[in-house]
PDB file of N, CA and C in Angstrom:
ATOM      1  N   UNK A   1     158.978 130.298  41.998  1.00  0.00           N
ATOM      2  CA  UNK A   1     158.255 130.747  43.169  1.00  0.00           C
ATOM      3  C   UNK A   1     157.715 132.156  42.960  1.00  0.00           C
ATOM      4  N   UNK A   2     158.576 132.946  42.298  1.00  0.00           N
ATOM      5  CA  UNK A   2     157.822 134.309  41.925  1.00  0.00           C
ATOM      6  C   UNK A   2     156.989 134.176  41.328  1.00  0.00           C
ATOM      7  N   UNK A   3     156.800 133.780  40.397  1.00  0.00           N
ATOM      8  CA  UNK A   3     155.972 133.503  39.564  1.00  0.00           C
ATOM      9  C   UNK A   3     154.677 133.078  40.006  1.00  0.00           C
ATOM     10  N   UNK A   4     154.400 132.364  41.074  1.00  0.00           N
ATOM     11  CA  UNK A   4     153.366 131.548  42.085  1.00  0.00           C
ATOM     12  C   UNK A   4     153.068 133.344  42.848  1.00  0.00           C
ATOM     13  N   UNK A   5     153.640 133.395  43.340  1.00  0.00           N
ATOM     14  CA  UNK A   5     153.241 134.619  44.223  1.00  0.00           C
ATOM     15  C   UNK A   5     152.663 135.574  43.533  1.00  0.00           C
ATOM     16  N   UNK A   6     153.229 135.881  42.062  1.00  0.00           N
ATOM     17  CA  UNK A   6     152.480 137.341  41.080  1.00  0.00           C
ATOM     18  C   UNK A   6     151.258 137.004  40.614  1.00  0.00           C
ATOM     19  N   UNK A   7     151.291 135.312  40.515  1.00  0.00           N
ATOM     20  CA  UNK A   7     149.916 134.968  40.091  1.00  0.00           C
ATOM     21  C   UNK A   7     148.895 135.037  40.951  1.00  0.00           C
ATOM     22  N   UNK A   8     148.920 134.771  42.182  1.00  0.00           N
ATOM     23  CA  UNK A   8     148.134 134.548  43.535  1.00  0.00           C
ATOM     24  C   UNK A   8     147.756 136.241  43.696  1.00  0.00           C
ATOM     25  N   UNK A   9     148.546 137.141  43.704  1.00  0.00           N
ATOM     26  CA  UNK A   9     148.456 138.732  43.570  1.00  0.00           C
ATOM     27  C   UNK A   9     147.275 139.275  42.435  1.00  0.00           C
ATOM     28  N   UNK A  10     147.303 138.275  41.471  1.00  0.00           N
ATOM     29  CA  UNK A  10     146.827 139.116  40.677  1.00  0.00           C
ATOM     30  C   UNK A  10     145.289 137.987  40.122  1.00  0.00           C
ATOM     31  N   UNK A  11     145.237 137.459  40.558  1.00  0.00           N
ATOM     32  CA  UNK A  11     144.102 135.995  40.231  1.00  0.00           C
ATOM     33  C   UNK A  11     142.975 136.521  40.799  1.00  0.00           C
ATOM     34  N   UNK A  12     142.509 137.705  41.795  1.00  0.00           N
ATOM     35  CA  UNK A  12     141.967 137.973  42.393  1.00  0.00           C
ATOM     36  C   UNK A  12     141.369 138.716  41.369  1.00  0.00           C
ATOM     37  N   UNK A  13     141.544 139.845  40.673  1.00  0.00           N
ATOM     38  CA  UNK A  13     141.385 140.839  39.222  1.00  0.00           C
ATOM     39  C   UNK A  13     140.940 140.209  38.147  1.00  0.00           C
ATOM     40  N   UNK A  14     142.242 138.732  38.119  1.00  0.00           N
ATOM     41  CA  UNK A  14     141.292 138.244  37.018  1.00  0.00           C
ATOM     42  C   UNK A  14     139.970 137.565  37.108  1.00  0.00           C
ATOM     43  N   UNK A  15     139.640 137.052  38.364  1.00  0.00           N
ATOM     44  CA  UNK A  15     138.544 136.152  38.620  1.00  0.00           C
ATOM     45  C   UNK A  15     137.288 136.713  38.979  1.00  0.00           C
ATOM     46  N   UNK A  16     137.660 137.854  39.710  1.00  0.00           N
ATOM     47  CA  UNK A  16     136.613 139.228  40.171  1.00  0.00           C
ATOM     48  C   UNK A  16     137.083 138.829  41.431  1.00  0.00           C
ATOM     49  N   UNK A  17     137.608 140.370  42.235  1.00  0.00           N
ATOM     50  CA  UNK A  17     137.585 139.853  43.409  1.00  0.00           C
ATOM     51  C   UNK A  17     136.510 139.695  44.169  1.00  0.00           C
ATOM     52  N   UNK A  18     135.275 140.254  43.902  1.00  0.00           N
ATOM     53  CA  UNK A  18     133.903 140.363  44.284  1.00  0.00           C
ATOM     54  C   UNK A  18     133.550 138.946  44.869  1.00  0.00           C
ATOM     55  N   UNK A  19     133.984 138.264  43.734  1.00  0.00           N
ATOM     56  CA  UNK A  19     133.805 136.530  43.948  1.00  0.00           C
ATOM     57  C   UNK A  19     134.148 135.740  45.133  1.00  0.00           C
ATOM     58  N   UNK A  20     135.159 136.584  45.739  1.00  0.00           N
ATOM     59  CA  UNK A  20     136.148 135.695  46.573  1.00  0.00           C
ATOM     60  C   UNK A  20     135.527 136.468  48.139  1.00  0.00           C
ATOM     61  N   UNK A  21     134.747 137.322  47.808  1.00  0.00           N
ATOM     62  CA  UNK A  21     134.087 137.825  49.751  1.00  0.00           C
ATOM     63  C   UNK A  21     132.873 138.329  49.389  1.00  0.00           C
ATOM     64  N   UNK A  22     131.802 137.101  48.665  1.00  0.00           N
ATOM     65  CA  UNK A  22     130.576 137.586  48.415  1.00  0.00           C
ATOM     66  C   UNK A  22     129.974 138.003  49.840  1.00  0.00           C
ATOM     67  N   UNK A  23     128.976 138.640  49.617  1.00  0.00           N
ATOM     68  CA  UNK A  23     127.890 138.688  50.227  1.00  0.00           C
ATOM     69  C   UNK A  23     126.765 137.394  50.063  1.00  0.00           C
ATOM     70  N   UNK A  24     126.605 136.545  51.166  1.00  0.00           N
ATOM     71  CA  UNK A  24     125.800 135.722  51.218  1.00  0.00           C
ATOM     72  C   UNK A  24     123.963 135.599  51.695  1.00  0.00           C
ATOM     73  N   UNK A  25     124.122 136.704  51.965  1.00  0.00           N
ATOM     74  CA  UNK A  25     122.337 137.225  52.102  1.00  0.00           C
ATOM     75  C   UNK A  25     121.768 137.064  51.291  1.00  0.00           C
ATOM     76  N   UNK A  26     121.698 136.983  50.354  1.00  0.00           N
ATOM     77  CA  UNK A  26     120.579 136.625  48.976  1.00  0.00           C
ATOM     78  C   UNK A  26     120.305 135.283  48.730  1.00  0.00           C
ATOM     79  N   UNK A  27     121.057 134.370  49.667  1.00  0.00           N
ATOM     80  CA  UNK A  27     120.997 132.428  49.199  1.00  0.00           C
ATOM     81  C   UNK A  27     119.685 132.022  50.165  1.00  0.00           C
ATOM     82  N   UNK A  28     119.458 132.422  50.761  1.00  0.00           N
ATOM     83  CA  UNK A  28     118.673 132.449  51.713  1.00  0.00           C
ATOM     84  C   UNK A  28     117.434 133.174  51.665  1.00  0.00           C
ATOM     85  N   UNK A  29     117.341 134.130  51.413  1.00  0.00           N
ATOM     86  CA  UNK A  29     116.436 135.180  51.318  1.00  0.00           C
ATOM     87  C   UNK A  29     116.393 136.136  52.628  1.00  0.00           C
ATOM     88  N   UNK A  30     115.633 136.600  53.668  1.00  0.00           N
ATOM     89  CA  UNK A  30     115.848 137.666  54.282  1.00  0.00           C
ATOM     90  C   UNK A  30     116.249 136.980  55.624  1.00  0.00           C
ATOM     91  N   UNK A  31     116.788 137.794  56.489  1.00  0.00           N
ATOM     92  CA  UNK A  31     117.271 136.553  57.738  1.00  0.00           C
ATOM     93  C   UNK A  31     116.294 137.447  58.635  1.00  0.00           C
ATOM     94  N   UNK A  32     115.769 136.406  59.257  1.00  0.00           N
ATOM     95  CA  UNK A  32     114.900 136.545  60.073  1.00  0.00           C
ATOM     96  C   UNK A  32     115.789 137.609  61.677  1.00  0.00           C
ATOM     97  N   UNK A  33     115.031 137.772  62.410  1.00  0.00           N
ATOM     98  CA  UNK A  33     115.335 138.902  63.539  1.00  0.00           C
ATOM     99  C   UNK A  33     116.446 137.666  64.551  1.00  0.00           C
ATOM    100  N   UNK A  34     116.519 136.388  64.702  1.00  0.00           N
ATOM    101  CA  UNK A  34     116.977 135.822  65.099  1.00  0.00           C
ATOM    102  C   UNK A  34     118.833 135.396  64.308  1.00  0.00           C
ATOM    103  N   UNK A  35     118.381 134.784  62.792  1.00  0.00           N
ATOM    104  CA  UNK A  35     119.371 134.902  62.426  1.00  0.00           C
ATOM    105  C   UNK A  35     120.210 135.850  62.307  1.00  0.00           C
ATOM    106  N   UNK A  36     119.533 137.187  62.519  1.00  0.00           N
ATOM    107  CA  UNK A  36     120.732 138.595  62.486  1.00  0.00           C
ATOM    108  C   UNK A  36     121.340 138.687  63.841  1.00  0.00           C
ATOM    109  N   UNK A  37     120.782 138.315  64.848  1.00  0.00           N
ATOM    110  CA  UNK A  37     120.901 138.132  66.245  1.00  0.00           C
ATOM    111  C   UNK A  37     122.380 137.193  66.442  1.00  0.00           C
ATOM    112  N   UNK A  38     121.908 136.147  65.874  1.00  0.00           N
ATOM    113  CA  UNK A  38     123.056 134.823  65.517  1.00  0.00           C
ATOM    114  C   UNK A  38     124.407 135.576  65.249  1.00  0.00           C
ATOM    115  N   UNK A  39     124.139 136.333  63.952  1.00  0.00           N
ATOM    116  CA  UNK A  39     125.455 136.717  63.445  1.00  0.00           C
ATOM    117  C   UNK A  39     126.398 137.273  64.052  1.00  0.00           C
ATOM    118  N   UNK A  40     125.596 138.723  64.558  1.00  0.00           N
ATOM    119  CA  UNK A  40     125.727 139.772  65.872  1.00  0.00           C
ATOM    120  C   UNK A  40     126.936 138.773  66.935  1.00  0.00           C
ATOM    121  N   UNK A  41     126.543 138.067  67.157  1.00  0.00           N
ATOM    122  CA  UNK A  41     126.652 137.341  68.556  1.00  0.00           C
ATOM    123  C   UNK A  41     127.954 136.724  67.837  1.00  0.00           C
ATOM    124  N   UNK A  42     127.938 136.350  66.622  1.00  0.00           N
ATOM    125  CA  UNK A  42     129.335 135.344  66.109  1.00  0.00           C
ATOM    126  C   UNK A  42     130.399 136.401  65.916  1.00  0.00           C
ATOM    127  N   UNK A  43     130.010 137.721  65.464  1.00  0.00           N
ATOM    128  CA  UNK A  43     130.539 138.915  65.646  1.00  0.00           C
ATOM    129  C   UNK A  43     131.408 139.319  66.441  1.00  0.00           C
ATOM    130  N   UNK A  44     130.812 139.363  67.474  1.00  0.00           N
ATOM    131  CA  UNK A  44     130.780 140.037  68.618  1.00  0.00           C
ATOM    132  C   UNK A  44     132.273 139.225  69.194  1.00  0.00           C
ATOM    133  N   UNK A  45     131.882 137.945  69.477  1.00  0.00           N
ATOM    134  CA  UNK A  45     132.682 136.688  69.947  1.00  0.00           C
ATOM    135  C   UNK A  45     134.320 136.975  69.021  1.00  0.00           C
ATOM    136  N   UNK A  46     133.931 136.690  67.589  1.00  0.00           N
ATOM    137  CA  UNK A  46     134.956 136.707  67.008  1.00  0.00           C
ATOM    138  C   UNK A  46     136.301 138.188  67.305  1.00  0.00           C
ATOM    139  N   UNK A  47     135.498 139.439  66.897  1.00  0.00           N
ATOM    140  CA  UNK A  47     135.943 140.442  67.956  1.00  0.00           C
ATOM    141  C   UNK A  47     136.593 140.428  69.393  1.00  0.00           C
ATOM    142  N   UNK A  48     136.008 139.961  69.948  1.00  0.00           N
ATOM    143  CA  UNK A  48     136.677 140.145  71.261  1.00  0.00           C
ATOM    144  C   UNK A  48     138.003 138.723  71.957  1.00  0.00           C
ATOM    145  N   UNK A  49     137.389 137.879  70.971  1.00  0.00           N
ATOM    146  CA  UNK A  49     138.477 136.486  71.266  1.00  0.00           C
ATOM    147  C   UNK A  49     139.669 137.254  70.410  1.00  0.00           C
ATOM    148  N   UNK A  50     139.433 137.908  68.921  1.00  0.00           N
ATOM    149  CA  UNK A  50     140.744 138.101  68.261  1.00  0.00           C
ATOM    150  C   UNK A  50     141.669 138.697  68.996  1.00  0.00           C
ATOM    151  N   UNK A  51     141.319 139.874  69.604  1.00  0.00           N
ATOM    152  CA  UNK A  51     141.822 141.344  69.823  1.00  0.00           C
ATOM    153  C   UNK A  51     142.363 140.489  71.461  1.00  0.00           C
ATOM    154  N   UNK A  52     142.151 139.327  72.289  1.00  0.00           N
ATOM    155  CA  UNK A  52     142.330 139.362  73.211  1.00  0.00           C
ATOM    156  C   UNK A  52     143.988 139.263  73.482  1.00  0.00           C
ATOM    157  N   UNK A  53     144.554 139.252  74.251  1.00  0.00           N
ATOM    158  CA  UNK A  53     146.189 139.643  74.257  1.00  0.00           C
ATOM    159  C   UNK A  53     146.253 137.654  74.922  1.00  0.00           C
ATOM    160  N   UNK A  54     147.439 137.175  74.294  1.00  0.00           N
ATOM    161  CA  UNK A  54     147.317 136.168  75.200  1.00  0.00           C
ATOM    162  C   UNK A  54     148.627 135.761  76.261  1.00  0.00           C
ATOM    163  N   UNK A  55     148.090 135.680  77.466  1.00  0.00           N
ATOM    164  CA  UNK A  55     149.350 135.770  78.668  1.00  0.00           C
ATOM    165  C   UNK A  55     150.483 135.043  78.541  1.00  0.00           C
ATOM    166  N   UNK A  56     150.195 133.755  77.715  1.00  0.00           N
ATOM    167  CA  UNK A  56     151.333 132.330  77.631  1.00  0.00           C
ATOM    168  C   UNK A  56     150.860 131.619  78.725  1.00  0.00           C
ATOM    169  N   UNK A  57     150.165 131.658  79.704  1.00  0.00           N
ATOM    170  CA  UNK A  57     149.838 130.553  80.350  1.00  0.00           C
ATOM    171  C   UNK A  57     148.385 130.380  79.440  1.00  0.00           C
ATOM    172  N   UNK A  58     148.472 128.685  79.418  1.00  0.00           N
ATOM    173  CA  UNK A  58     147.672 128.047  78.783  1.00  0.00           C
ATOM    174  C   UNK A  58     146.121 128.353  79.510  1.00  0.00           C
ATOM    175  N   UNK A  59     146.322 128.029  80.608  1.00  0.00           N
ATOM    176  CA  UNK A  59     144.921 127.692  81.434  1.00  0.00           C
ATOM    177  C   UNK A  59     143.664 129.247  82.021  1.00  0.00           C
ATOM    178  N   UNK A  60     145.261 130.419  81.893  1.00  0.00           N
ATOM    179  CA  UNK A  60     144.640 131.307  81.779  1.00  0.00           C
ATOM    180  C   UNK A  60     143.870 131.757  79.989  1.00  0.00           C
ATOM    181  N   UNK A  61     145.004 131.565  79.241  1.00  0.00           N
ATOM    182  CA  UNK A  61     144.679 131.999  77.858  1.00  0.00           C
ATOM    183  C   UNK A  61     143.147 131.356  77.466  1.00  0.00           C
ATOM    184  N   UNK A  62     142.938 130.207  78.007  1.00  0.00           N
ATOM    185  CA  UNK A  62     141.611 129.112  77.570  1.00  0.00           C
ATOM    186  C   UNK A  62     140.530 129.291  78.184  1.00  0.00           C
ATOM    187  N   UNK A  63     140.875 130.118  79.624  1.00  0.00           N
ATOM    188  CA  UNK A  63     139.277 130.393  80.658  1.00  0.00           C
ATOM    189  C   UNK A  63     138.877 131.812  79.821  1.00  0.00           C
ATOM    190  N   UNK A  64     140.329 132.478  79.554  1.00  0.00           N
ATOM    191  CA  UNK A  64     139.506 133.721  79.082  1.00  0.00           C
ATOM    192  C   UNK A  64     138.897 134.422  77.677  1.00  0.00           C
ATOM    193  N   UNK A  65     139.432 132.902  76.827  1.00  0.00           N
ATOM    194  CA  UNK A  65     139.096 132.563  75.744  1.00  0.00           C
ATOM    195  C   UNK A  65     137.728 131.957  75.918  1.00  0.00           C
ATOM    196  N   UNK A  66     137.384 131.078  76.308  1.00  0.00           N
ATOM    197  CA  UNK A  66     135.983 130.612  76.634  1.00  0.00           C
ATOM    198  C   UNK A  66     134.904 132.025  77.074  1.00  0.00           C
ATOM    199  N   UNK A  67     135.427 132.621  77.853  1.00  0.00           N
ATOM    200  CA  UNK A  67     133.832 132.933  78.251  1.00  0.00           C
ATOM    201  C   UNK A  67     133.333 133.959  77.144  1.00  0.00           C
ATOM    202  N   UNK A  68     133.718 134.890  76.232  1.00  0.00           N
ATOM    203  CA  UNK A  68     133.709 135.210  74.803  1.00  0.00           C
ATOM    204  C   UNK A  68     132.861 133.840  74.014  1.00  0.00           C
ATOM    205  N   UNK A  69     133.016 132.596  74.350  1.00  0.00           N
ATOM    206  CA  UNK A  69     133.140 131.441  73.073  1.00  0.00           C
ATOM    207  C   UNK A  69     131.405 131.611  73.780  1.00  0.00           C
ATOM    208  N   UNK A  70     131.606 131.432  74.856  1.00  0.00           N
ATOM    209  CA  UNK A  70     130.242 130.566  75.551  1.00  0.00           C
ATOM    210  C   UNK A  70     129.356 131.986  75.871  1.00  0.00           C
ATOM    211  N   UNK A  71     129.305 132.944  75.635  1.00  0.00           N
ATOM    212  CA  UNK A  71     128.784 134.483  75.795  1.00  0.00           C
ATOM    213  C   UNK A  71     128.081 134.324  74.504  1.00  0.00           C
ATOM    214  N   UNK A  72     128.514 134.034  72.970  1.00  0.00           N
ATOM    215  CA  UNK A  72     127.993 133.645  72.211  1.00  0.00           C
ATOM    216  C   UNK A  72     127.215 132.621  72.143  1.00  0.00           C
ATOM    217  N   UNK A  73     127.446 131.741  72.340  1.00  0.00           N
ATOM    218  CA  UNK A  73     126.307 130.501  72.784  1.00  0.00           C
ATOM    219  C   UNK A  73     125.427 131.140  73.634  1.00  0.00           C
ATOM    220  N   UNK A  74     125.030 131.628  74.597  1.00  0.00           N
ATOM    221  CA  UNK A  74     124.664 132.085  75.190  1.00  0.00           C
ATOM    222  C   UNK A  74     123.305 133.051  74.322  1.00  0.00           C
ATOM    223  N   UNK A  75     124.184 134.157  73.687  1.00  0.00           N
ATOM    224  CA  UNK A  75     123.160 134.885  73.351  1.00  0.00           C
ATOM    225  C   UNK A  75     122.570 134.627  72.080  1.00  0.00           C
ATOM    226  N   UNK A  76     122.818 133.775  70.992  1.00  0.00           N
ATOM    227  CA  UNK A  76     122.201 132.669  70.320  1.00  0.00           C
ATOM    228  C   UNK A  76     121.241 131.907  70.723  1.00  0.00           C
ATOM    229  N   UNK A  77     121.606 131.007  71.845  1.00  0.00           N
ATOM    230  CA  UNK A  77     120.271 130.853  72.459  1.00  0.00           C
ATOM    231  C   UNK A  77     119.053 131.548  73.024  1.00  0.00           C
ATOM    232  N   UNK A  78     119.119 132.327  73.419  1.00  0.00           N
ATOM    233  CA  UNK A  78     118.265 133.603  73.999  1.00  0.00           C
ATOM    234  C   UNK A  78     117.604 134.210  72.326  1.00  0.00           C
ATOM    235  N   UNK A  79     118.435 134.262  71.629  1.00  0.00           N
ATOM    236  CA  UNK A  79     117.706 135.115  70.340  1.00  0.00           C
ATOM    237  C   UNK A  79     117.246 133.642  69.849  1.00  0.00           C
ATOM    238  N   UNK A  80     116.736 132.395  70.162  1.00  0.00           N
ATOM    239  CA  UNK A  80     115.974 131.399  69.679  1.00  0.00           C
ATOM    240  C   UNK A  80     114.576 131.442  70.670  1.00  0.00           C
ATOM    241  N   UNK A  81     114.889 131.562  71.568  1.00  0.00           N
ATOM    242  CA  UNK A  81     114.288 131.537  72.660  1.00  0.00           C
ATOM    243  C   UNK A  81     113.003 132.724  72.539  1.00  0.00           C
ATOM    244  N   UNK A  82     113.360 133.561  72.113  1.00  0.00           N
ATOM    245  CA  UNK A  82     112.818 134.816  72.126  1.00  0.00           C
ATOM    246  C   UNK A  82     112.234 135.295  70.460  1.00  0.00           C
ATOM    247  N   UNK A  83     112.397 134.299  69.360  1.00  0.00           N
ATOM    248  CA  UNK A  83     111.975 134.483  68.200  1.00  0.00           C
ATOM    249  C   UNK A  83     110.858 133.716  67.887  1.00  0.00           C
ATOM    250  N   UNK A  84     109.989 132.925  69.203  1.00  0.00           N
ATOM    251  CA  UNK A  84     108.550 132.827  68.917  1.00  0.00           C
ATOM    252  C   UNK A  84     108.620 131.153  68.547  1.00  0.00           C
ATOM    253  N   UNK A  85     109.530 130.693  67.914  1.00  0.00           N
ATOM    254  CA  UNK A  85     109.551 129.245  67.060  1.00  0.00           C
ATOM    255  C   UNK A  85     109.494 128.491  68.433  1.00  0.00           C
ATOM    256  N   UNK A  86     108.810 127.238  68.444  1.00  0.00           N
ATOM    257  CA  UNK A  86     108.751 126.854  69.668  1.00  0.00           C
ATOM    258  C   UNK A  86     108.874 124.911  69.390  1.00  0.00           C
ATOM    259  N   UNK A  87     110.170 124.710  68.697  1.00  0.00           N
ATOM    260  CA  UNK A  87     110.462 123.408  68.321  1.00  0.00           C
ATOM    261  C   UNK A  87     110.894 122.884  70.073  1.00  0.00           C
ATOM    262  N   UNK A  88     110.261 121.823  70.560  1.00  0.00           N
ATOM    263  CA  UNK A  88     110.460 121.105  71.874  1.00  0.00           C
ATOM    264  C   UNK A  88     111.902 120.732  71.611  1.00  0.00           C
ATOM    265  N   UNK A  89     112.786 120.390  70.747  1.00  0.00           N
ATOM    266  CA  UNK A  89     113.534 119.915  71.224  1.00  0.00           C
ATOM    267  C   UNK A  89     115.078 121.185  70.795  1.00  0.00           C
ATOM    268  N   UNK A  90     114.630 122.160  70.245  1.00  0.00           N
ATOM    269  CA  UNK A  90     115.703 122.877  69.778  1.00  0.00           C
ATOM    270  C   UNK A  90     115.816 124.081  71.033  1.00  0.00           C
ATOM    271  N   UNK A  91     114.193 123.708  72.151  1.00  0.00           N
ATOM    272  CA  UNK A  91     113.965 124.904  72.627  1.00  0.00           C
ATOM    273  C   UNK A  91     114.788 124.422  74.012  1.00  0.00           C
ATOM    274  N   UNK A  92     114.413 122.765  74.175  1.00  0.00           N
ATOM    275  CA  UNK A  92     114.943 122.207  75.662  1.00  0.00           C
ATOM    276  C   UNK A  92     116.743 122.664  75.122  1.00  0.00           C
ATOM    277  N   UNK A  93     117.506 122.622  73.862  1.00  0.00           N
ATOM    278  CA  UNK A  93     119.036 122.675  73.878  1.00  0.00           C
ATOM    279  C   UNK A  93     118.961 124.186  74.123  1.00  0.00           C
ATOM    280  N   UNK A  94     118.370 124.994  73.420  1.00  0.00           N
ATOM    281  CA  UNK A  94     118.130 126.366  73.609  1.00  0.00           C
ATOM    282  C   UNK A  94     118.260 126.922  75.040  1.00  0.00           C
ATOM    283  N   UNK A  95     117.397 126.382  75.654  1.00  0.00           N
ATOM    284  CA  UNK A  95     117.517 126.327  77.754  1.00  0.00           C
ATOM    285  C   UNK A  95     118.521 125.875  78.357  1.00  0.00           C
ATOM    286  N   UNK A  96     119.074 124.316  77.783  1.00  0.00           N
ATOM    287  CA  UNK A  96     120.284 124.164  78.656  1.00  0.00           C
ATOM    288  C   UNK A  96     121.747 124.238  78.427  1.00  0.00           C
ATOM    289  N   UNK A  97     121.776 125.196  77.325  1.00  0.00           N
ATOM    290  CA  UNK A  97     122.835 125.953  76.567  1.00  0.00           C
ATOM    291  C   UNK A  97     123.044 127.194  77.779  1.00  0.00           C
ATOM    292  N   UNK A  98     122.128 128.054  77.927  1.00  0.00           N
ATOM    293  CA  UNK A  98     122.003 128.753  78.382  1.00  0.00           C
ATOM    294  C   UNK A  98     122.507 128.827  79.961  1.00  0.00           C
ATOM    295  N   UNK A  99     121.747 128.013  80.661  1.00  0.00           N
ATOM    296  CA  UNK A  99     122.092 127.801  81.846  1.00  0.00           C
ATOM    297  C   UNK A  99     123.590 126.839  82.010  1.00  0.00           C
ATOM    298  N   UNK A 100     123.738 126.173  81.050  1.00  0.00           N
ATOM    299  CA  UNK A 100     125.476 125.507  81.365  1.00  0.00           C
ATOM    300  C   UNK A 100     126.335 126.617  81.414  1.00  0.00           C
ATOM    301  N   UNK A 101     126.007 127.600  79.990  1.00  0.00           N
ATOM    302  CA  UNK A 101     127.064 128.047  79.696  1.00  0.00           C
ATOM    303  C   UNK A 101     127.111 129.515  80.636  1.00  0.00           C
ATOM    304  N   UNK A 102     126.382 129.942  81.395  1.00  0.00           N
ATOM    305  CA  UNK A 102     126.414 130.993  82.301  1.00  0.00           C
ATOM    306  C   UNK A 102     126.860 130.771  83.815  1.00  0.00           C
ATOM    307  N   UNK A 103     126.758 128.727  83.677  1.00  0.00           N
ATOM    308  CA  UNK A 103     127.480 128.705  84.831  1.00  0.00           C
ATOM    309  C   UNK A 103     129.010 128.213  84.722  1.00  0.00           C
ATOM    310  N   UNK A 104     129.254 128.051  83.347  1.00  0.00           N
ATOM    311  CA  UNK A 104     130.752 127.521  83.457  1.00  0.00           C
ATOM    312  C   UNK A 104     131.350 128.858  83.452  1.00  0.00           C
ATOM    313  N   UNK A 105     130.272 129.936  82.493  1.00  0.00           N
ATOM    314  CA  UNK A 105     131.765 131.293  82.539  1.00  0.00           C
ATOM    315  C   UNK A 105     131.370 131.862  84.008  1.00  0.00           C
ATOM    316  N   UNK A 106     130.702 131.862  85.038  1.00  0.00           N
ATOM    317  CA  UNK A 106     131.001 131.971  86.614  1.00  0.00           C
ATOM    318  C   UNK A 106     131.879 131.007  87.071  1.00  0.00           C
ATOM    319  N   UNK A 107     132.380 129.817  86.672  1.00  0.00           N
ATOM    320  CA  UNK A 107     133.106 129.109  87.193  1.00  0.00           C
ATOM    321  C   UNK A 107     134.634 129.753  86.757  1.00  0.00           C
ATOM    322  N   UNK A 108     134.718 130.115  85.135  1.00  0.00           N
ATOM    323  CA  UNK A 108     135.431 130.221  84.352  1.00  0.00           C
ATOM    324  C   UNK A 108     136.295 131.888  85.439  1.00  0.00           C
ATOM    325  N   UNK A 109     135.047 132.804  85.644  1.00  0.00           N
ATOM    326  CA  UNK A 109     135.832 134.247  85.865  1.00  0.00           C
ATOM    327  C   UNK A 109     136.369 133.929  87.771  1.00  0.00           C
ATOM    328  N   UNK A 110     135.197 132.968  88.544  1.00  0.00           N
ATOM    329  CA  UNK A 110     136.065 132.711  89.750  1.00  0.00           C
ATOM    330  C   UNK A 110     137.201 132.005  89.638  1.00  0.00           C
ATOM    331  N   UNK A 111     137.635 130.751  88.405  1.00  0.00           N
ATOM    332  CA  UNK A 111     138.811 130.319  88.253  1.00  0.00           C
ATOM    333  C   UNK A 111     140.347 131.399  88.094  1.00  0.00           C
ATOM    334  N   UNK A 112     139.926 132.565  86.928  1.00  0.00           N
ATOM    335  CA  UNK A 112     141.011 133.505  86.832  1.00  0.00           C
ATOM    336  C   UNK A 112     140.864 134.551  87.690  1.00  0.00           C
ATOM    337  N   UNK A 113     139.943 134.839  88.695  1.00  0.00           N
ATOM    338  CA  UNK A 113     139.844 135.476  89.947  1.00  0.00           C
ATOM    339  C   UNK A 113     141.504 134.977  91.244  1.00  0.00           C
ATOM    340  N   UNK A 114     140.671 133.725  91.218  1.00  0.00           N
ATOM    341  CA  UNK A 114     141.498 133.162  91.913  1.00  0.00           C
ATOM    342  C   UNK A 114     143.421 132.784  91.740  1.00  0.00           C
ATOM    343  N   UNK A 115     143.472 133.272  90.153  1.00  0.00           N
ATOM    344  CA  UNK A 115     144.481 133.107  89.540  1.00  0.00           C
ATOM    345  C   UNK A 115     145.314 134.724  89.684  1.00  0.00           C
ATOM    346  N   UNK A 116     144.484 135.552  90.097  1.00  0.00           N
ATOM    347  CA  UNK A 116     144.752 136.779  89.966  1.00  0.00           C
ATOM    348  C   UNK A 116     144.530 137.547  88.394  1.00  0.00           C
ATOM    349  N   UNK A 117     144.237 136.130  87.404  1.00  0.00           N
ATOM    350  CA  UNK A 117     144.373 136.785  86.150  1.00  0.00           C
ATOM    351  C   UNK A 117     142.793 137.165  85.566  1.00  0.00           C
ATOM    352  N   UNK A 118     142.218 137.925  85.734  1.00  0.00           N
ATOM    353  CA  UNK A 118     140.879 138.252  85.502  1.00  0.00           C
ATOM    354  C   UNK A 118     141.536 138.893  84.538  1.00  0.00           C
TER     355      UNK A 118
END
């Protein structure tokens, strides 16, 4: 088992660790004002869901986990919306992304309102 562990420690040096948390911007070529928008937003989400403390009640931990999840959806859609591309059918999910998900996290913050747990 040591042996497994010194190797796993050190496989990183031998392999490059460079390898193992490339930078993926170059597979693609330049990301457009939307896809940086995208990221931002997956960012953002990932940030604030990590760092969130969680109470042990389930139903609170999941409303206030969601509206972070769906805040991202949210502003993903809007940075499609707003980057000019005007595909009919990416634009109608684009719209009703938007409007679901702004009314479930109003449903979501009067639910832990009402819970006392905002």
């Amino acid at each position: 088992m040591k042996r497994i562990l010194i190797a796993l420690t050190i496989l990183p040096a031998i392999v490059g660790a460079p390898a193992l948390a490339q930078d993926h911007s170059a597979h693609g070529g330049a990301h457009s004002p939307a896809s940086q928008a995208y990221m931002k937003a997956m960012k953002r989400m990932d940030a604030d869901m990590s760092s969130m403390p969680m109470s042990g009640q389930p139903g609170v931990d999941f409303a206030r986990m969601m509206i972070p999840h769906h805040q991202s959806a949210i502003d993903m859609a809007k940075a499609y919306l707003a980057s000019g591309e005007n595909d009919p059918t990416i634009r109608k999910i684009a719209e009703d992304v938007v409007a679901s998900q702004e009314r479930e996290i109003g449903e979501l913050r009067d639910w832990l309102k009402s819970k006392g747990a905002q």
